[in-house]
PDB file of N, CA and C in Angstrom:
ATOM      1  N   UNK A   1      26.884 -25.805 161.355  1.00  0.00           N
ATOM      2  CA  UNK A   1      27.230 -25.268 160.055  1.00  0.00           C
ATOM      3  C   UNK A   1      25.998 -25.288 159.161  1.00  0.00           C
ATOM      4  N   UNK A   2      25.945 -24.092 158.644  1.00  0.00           N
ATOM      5  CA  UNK A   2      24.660 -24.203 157.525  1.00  0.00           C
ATOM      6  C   UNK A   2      24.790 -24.364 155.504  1.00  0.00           C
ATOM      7  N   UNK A   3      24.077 -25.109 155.646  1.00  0.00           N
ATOM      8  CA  UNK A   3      24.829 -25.576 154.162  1.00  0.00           C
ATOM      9  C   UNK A   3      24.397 -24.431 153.136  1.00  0.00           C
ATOM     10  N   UNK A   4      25.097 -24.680 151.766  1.00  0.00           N
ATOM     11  CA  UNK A   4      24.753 -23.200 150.901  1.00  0.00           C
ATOM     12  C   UNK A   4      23.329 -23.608 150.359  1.00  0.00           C
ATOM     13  N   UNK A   5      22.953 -24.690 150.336  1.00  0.00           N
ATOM     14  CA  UNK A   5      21.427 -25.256 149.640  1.00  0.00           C
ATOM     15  C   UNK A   5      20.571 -25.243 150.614  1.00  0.00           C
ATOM     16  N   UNK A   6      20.410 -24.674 151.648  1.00  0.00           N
ATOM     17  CA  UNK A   6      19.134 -24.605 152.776  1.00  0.00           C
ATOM     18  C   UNK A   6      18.430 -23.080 152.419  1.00  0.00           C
ATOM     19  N   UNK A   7      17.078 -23.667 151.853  1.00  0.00           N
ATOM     20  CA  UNK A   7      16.695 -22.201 151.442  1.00  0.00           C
ATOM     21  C   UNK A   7      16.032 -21.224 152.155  1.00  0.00           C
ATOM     22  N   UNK A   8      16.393 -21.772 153.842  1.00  0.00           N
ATOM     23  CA  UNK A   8      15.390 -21.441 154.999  1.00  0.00           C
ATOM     24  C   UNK A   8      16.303 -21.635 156.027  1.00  0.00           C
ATOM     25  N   UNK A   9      16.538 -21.134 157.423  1.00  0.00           N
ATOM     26  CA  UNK A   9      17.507 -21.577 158.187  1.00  0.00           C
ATOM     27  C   UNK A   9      16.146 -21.300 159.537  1.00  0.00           C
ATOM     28  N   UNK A  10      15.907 -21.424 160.842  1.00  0.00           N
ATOM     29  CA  UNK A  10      15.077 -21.889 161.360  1.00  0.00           C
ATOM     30  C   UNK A  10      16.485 -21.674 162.806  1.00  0.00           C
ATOM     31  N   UNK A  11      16.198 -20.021 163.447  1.00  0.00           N
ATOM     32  CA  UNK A  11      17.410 -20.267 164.502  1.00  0.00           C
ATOM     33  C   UNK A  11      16.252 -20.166 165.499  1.00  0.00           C
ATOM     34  N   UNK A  12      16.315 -21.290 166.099  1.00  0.00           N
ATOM     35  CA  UNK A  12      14.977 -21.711 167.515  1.00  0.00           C
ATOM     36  C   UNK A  12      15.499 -21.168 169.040  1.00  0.00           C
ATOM     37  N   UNK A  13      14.650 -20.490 170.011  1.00  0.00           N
ATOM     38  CA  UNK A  13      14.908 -19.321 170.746  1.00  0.00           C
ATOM     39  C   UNK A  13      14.895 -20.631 171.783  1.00  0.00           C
ATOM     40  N   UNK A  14      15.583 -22.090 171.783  1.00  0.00           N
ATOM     41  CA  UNK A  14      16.023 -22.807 172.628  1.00  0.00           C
ATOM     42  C   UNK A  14      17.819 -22.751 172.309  1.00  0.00           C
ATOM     43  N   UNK A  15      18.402 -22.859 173.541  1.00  0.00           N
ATOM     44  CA  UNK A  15      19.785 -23.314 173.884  1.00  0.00           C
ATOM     45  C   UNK A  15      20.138 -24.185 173.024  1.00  0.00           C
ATOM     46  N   UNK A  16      21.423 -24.858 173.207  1.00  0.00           N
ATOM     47  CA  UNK A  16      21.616 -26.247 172.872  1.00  0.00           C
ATOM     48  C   UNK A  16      22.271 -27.103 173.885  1.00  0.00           C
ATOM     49  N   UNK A  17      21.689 -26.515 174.971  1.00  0.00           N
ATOM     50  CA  UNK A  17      21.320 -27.522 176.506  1.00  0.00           C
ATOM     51  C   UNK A  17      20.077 -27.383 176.981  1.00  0.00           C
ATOM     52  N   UNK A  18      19.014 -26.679 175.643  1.00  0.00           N
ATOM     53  CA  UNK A  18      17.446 -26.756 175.900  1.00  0.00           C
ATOM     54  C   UNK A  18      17.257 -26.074 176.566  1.00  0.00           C
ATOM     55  N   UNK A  19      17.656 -25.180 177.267  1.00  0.00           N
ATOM     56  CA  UNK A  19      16.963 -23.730 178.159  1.00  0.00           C
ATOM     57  C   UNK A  19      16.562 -22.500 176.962  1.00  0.00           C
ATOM     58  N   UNK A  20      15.237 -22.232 177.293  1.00  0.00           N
ATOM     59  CA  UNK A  20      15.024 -20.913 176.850  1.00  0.00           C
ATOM     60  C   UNK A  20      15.611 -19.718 176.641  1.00  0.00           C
ATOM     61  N   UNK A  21      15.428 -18.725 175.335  1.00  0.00           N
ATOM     62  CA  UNK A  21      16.858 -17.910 175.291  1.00  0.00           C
ATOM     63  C   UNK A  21      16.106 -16.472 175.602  1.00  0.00           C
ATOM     64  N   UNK A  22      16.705 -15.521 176.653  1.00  0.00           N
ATOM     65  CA  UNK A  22      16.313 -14.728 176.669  1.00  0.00           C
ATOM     66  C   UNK A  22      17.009 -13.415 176.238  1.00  0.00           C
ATOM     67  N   UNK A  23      16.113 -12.396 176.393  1.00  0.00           N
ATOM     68  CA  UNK A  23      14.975 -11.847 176.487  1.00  0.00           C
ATOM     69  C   UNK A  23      13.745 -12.311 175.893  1.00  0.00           C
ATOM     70  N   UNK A  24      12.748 -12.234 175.996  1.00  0.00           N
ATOM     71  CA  UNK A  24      11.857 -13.306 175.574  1.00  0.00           C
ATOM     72  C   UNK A  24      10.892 -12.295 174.021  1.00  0.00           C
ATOM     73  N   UNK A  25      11.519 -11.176 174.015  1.00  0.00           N
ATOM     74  CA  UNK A  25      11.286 -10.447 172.536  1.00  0.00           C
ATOM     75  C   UNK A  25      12.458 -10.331 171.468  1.00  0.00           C
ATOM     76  N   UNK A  26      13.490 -11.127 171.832  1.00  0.00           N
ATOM     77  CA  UNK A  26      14.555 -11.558 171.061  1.00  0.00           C
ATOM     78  C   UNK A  26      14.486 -11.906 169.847  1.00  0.00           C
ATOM     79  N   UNK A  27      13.919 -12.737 169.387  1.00  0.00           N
ATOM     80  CA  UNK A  27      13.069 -12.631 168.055  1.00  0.00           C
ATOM     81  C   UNK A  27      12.994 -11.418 166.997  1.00  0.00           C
ATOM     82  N   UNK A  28      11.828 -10.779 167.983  1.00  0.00           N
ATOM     83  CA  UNK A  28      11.167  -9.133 167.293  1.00  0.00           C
ATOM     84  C   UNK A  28      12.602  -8.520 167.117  1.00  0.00           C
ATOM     85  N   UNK A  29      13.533  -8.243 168.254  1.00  0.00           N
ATOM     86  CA  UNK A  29      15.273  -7.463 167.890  1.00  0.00           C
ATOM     87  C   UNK A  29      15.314  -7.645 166.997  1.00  0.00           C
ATOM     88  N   UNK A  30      15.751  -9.083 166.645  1.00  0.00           N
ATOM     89  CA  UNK A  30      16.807  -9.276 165.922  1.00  0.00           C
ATOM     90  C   UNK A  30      15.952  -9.259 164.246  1.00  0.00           C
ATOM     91  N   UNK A  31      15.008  -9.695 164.437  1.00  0.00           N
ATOM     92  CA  UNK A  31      13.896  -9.327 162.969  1.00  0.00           C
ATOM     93  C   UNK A  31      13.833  -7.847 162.710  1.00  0.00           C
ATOM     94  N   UNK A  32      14.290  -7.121 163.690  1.00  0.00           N
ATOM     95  CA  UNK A  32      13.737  -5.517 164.050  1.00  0.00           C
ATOM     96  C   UNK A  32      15.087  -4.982 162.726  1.00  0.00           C
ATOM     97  N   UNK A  33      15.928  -5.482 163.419  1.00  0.00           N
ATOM     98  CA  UNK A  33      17.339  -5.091 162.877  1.00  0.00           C
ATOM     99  C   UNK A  33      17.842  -5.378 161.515  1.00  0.00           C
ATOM    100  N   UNK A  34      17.288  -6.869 161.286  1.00  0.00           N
ATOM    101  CA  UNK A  34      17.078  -6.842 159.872  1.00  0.00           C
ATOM    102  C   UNK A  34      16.254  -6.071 158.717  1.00  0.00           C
ATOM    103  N   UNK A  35      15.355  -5.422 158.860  1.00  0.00           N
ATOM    104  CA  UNK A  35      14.179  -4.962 159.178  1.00  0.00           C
ATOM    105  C   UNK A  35      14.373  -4.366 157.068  1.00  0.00           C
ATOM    106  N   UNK A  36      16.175  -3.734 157.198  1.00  0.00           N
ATOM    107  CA  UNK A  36      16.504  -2.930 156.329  1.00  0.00           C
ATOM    108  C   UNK A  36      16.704  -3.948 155.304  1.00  0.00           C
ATOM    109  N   UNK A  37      17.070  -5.153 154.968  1.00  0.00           N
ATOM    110  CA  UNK A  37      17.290  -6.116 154.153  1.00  0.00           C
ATOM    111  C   UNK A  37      16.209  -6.778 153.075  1.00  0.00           C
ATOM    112  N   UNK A  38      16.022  -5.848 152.278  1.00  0.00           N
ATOM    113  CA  UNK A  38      14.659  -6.679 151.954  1.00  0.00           C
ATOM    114  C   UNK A  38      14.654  -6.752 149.957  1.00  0.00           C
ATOM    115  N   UNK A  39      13.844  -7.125 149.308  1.00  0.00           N
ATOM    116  CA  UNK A  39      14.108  -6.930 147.652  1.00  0.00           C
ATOM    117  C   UNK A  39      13.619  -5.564 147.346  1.00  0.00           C
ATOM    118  N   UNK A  40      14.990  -5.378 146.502  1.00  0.00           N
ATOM    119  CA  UNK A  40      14.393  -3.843 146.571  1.00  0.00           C
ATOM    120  C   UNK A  40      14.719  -2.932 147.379  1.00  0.00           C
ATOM    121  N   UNK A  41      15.879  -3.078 147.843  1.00  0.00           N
ATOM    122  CA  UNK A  41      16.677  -2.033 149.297  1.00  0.00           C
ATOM    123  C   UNK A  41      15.408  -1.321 150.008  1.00  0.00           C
ATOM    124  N   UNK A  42      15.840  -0.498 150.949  1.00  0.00           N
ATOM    125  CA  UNK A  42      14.947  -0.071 152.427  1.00  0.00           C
ATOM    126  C   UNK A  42      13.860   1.037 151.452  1.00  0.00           C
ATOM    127  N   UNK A  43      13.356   1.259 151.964  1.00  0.00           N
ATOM    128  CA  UNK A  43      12.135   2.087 151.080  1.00  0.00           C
ATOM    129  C   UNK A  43      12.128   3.128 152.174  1.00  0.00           C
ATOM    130  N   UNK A  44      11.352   3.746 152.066  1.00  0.00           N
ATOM    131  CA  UNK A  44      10.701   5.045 153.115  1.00  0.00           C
ATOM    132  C   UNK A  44       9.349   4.169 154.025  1.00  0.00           C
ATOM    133  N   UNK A  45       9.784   4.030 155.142  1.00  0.00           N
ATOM    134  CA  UNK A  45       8.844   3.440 156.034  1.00  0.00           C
ATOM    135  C   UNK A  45       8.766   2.052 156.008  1.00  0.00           C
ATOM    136  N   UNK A  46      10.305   1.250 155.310  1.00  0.00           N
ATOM    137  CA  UNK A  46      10.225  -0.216 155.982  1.00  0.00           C
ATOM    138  C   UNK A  46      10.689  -0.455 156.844  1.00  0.00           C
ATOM    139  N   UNK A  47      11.380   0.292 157.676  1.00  0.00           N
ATOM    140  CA  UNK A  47      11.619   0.069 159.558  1.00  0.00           C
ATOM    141  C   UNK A  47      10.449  -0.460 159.860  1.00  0.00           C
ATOM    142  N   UNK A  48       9.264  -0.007 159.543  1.00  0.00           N
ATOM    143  CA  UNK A  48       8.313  -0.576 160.495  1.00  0.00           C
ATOM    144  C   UNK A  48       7.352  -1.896 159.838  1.00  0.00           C
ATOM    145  N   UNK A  49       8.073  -2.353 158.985  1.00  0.00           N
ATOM    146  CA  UNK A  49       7.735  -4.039 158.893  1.00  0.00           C
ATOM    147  C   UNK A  49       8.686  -4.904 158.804  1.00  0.00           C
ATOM    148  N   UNK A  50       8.833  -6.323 159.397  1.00  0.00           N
ATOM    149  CA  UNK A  50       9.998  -7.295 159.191  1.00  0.00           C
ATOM    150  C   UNK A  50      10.421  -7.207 157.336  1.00  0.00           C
ATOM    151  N   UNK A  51      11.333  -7.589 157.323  1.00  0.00           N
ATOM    152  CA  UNK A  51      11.858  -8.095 156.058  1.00  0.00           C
ATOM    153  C   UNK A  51      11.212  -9.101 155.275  1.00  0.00           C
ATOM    154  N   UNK A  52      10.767  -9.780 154.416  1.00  0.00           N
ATOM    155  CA  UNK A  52      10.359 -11.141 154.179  1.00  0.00           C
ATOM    156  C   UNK A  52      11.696 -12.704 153.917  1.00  0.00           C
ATOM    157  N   UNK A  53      12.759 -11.674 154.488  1.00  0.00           N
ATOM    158  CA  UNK A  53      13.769 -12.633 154.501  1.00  0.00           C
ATOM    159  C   UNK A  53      14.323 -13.188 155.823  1.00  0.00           C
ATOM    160  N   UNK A  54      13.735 -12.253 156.522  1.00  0.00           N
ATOM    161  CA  UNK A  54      14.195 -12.820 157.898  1.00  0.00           C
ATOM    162  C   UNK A  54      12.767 -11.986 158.974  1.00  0.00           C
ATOM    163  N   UNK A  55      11.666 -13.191 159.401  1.00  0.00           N
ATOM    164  CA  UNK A  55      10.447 -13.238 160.112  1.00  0.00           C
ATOM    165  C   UNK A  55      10.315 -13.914 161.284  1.00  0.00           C
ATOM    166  N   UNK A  56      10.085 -13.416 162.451  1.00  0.00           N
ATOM    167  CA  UNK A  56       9.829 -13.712 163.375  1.00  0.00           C
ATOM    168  C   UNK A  56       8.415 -14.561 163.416  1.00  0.00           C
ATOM    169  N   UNK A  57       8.674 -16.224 164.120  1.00  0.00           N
ATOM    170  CA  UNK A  57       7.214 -16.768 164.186  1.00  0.00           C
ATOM    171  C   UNK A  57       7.235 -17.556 165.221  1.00  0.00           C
ATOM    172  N   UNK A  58       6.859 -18.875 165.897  1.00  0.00           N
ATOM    173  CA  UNK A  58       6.142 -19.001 166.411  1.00  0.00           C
ATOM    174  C   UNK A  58       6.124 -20.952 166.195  1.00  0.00           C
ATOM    175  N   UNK A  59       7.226 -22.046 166.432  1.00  0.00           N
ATOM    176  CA  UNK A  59       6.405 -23.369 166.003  1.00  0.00           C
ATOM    177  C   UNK A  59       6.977 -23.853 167.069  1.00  0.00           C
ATOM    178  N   UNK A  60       5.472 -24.743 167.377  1.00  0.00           N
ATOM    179  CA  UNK A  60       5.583 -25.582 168.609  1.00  0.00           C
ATOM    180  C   UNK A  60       5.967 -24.929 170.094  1.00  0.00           C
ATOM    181  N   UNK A  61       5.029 -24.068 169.888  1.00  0.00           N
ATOM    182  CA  UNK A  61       5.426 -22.920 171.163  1.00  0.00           C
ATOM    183  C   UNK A  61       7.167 -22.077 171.329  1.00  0.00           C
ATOM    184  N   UNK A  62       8.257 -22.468 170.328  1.00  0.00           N
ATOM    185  CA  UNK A  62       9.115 -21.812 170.298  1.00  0.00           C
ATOM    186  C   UNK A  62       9.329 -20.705 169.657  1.00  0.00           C
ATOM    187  N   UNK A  63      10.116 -19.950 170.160  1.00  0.00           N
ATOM    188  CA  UNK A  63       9.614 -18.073 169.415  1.00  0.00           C
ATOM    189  C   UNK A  63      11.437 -18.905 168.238  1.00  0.00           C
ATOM    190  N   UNK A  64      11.031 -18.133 167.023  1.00  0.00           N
ATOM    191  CA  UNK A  64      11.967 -18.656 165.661  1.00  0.00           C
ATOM    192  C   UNK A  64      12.407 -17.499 165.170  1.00  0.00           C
ATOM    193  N   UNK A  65      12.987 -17.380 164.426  1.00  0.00           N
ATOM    194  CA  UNK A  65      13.406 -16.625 163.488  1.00  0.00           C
ATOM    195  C   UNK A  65      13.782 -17.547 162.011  1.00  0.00           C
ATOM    196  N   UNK A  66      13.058 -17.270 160.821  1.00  0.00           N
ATOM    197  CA  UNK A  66      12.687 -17.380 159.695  1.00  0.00           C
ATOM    198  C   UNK A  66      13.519 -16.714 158.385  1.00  0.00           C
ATOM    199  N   UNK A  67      15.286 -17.337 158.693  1.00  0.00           N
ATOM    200  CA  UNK A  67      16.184 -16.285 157.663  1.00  0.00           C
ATOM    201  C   UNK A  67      15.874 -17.068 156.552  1.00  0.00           C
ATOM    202  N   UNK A  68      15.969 -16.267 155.066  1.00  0.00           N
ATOM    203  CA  UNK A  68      15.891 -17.240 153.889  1.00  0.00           C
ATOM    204  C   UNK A  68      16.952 -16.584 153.381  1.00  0.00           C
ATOM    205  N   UNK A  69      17.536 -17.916 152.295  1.00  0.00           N
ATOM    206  CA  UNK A  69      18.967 -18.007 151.732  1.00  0.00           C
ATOM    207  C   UNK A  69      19.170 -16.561 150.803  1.00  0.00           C
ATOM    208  N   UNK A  70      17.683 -15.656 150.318  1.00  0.00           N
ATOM    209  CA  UNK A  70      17.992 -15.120 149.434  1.00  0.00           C
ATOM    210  C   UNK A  70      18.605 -13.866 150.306  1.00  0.00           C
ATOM    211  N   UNK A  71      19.141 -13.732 151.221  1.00  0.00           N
ATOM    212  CA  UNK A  71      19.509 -12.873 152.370  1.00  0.00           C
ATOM    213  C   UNK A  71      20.884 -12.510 151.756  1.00  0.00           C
ATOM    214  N   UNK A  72      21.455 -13.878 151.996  1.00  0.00           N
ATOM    215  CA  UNK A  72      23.043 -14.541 151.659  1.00  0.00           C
ATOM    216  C   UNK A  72      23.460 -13.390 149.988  1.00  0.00           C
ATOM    217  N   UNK A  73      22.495 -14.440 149.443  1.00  0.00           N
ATOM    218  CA  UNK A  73      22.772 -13.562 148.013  1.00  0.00           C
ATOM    219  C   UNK A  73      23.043 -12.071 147.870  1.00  0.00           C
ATOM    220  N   UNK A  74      21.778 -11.320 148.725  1.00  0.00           N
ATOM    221  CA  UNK A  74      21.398  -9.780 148.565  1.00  0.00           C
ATOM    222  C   UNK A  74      22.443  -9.052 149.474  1.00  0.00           C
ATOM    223  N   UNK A  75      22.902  -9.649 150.580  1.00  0.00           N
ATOM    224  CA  UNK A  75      23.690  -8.645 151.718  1.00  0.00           C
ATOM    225  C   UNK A  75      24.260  -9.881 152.265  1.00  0.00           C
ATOM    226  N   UNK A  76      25.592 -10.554 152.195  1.00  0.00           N
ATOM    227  CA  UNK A  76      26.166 -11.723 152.796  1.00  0.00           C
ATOM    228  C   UNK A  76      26.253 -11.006 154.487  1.00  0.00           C
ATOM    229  N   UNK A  77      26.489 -10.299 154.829  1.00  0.00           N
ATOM    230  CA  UNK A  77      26.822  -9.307 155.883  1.00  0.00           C
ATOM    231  C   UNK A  77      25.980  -9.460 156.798  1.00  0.00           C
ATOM    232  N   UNK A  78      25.057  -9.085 156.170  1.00  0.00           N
ATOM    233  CA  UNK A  78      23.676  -9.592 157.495  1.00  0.00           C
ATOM    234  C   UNK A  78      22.850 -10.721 157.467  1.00  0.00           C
ATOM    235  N   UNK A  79      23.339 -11.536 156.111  1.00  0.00           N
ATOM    236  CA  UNK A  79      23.515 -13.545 156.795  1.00  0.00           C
ATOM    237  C   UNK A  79      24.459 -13.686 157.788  1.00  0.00           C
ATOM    238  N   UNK A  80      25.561 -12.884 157.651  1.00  0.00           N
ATOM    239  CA  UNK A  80      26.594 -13.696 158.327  1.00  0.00           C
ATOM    240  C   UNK A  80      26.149 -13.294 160.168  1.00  0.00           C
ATOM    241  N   UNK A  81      25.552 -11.878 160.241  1.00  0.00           N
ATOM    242  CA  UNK A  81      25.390 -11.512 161.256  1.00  0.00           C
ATOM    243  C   UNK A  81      24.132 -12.289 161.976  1.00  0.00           C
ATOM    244  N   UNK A  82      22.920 -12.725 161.486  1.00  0.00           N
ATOM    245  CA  UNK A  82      21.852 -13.266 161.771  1.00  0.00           C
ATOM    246  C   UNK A  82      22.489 -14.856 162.414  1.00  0.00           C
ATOM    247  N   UNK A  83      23.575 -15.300 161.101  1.00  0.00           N
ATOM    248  CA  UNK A  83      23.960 -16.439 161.537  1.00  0.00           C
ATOM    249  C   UNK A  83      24.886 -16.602 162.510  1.00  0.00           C
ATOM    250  N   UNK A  84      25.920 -15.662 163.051  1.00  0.00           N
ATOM    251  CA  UNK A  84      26.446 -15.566 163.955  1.00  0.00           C
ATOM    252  C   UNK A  84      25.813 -14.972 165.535  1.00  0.00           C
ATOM    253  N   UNK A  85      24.655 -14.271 165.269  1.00  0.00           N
ATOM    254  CA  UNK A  85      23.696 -14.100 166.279  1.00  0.00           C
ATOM    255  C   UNK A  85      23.366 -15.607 166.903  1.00  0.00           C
ATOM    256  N   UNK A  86      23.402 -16.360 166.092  1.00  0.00           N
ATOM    257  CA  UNK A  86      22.480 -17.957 167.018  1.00  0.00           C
ATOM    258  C   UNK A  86      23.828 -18.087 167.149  1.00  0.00           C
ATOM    259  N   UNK A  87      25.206 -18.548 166.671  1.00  0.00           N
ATOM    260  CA  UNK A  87      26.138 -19.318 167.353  1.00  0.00           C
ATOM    261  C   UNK A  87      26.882 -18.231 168.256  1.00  0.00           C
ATOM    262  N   UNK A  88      26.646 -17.221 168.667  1.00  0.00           N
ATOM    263  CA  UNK A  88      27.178 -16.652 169.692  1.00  0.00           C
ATOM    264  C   UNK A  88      26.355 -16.986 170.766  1.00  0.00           C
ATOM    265  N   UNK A  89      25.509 -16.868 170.548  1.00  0.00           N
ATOM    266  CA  UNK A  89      24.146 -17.082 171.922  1.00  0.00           C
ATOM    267  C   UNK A  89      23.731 -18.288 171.835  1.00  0.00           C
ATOM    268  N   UNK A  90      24.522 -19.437 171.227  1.00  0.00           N
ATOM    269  CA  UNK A  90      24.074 -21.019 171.149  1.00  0.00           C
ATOM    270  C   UNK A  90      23.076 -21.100 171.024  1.00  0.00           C
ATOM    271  N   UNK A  91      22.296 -21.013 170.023  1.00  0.00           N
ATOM    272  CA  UNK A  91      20.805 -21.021 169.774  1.00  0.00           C
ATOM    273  C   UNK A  91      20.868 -22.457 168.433  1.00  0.00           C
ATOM    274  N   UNK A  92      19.810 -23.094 169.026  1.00  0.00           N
ATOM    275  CA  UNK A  92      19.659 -24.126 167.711  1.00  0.00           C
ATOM    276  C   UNK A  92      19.630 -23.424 166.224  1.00  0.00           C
ATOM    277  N   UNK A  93      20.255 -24.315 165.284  1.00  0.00           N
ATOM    278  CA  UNK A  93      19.470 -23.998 164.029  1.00  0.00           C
ATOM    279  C   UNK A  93      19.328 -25.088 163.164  1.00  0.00           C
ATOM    280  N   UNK A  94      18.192 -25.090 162.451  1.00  0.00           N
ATOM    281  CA  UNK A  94      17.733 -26.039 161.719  1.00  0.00           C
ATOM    282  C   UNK A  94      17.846 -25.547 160.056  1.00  0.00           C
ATOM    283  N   UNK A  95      18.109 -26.106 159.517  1.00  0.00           N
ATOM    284  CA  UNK A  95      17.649 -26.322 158.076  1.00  0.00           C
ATOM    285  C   UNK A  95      16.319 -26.592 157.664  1.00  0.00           C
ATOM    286  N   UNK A  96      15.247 -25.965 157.198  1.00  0.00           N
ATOM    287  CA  UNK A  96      14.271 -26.540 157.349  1.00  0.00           C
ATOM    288  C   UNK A  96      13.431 -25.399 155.623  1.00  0.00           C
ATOM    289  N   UNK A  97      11.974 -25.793 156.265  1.00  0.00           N
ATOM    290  CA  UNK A  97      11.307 -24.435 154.808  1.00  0.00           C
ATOM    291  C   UNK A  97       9.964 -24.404 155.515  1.00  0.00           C
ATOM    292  N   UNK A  98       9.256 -23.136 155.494  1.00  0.00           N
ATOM    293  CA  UNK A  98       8.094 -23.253 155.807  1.00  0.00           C
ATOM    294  C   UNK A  98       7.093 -23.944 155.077  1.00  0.00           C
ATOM    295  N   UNK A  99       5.952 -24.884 155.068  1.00  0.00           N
ATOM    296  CA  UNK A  99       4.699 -24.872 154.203  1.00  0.00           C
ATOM    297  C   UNK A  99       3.783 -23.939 154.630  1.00  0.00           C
ATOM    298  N   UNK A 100       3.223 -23.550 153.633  1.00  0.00           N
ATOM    299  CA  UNK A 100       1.353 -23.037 153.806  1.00  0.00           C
ATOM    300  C   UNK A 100       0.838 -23.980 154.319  1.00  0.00           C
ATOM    301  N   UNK A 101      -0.310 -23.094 155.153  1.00  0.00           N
ATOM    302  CA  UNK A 101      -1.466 -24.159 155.937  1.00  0.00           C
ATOM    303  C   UNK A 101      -1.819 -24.300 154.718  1.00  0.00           C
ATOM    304  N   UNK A 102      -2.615 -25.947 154.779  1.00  0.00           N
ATOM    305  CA  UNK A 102      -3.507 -26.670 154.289  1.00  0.00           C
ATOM    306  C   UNK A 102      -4.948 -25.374 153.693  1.00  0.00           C
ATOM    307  N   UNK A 103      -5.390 -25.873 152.880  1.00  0.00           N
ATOM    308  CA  UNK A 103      -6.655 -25.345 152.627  1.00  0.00           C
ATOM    309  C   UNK A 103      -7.412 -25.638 153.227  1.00  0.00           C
ATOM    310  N   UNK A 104      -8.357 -24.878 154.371  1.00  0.00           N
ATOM    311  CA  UNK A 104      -9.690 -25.123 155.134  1.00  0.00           C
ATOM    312  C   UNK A 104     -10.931 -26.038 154.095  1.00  0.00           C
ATOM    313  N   UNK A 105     -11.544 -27.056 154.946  1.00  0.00           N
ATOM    314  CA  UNK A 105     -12.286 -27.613 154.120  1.00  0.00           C
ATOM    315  C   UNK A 105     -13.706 -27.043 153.819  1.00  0.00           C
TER     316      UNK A 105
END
């Protein structure tokens, strides 16, 4: 269950018996599909960049997906779908938030 105060949800492209989830561009889909969700409804030519609400990345060698809460607010529909994407396909999810890298010294 994801709480209404997680301003980041973190659905990790592991099982939750730890096997890898495939297709192994599963990620890119499902970021693909969101693609239309963004501030500021779909523009002319945002098919071809992720959303900044829902980003495909990359921690600790697991491929992620990067939904943020302001999703919920703008289109509950395709929170609910992103979030029902991991519990249909048992995919972890975390509560979590990204940081910025550190400043190079």
């Amino acid at each position: 269950m994801v709480s209404n105060s997680a301003k980041e949800v973190f659905i990790q492209g592991i099982t939750r018996d730890g096997k890898t989830f495939r297709p192994s561009d599963w990620a890119d889909r499902l970021c693909g599909v969101m693609s239309q969700f963004r501030p500021g409804g779909p523009q002319p030519g945002s098919h071809l960049t992720y959303s900044p609400w829902c980003v495909p990345t990359l921690i600790n060698g697991i491929k992620c997906v990067v939904v943020n809460s302001e999703l919920r607010a703008y289109e509950p529909m395709a929170w609910d779908f992103a979030i029902n994407f991991a519990k249909d396909n048992d995919l972890q999810i975390a509560e979590a938030c990204l940081l910025p890298d550190p400043p190079k010294p």
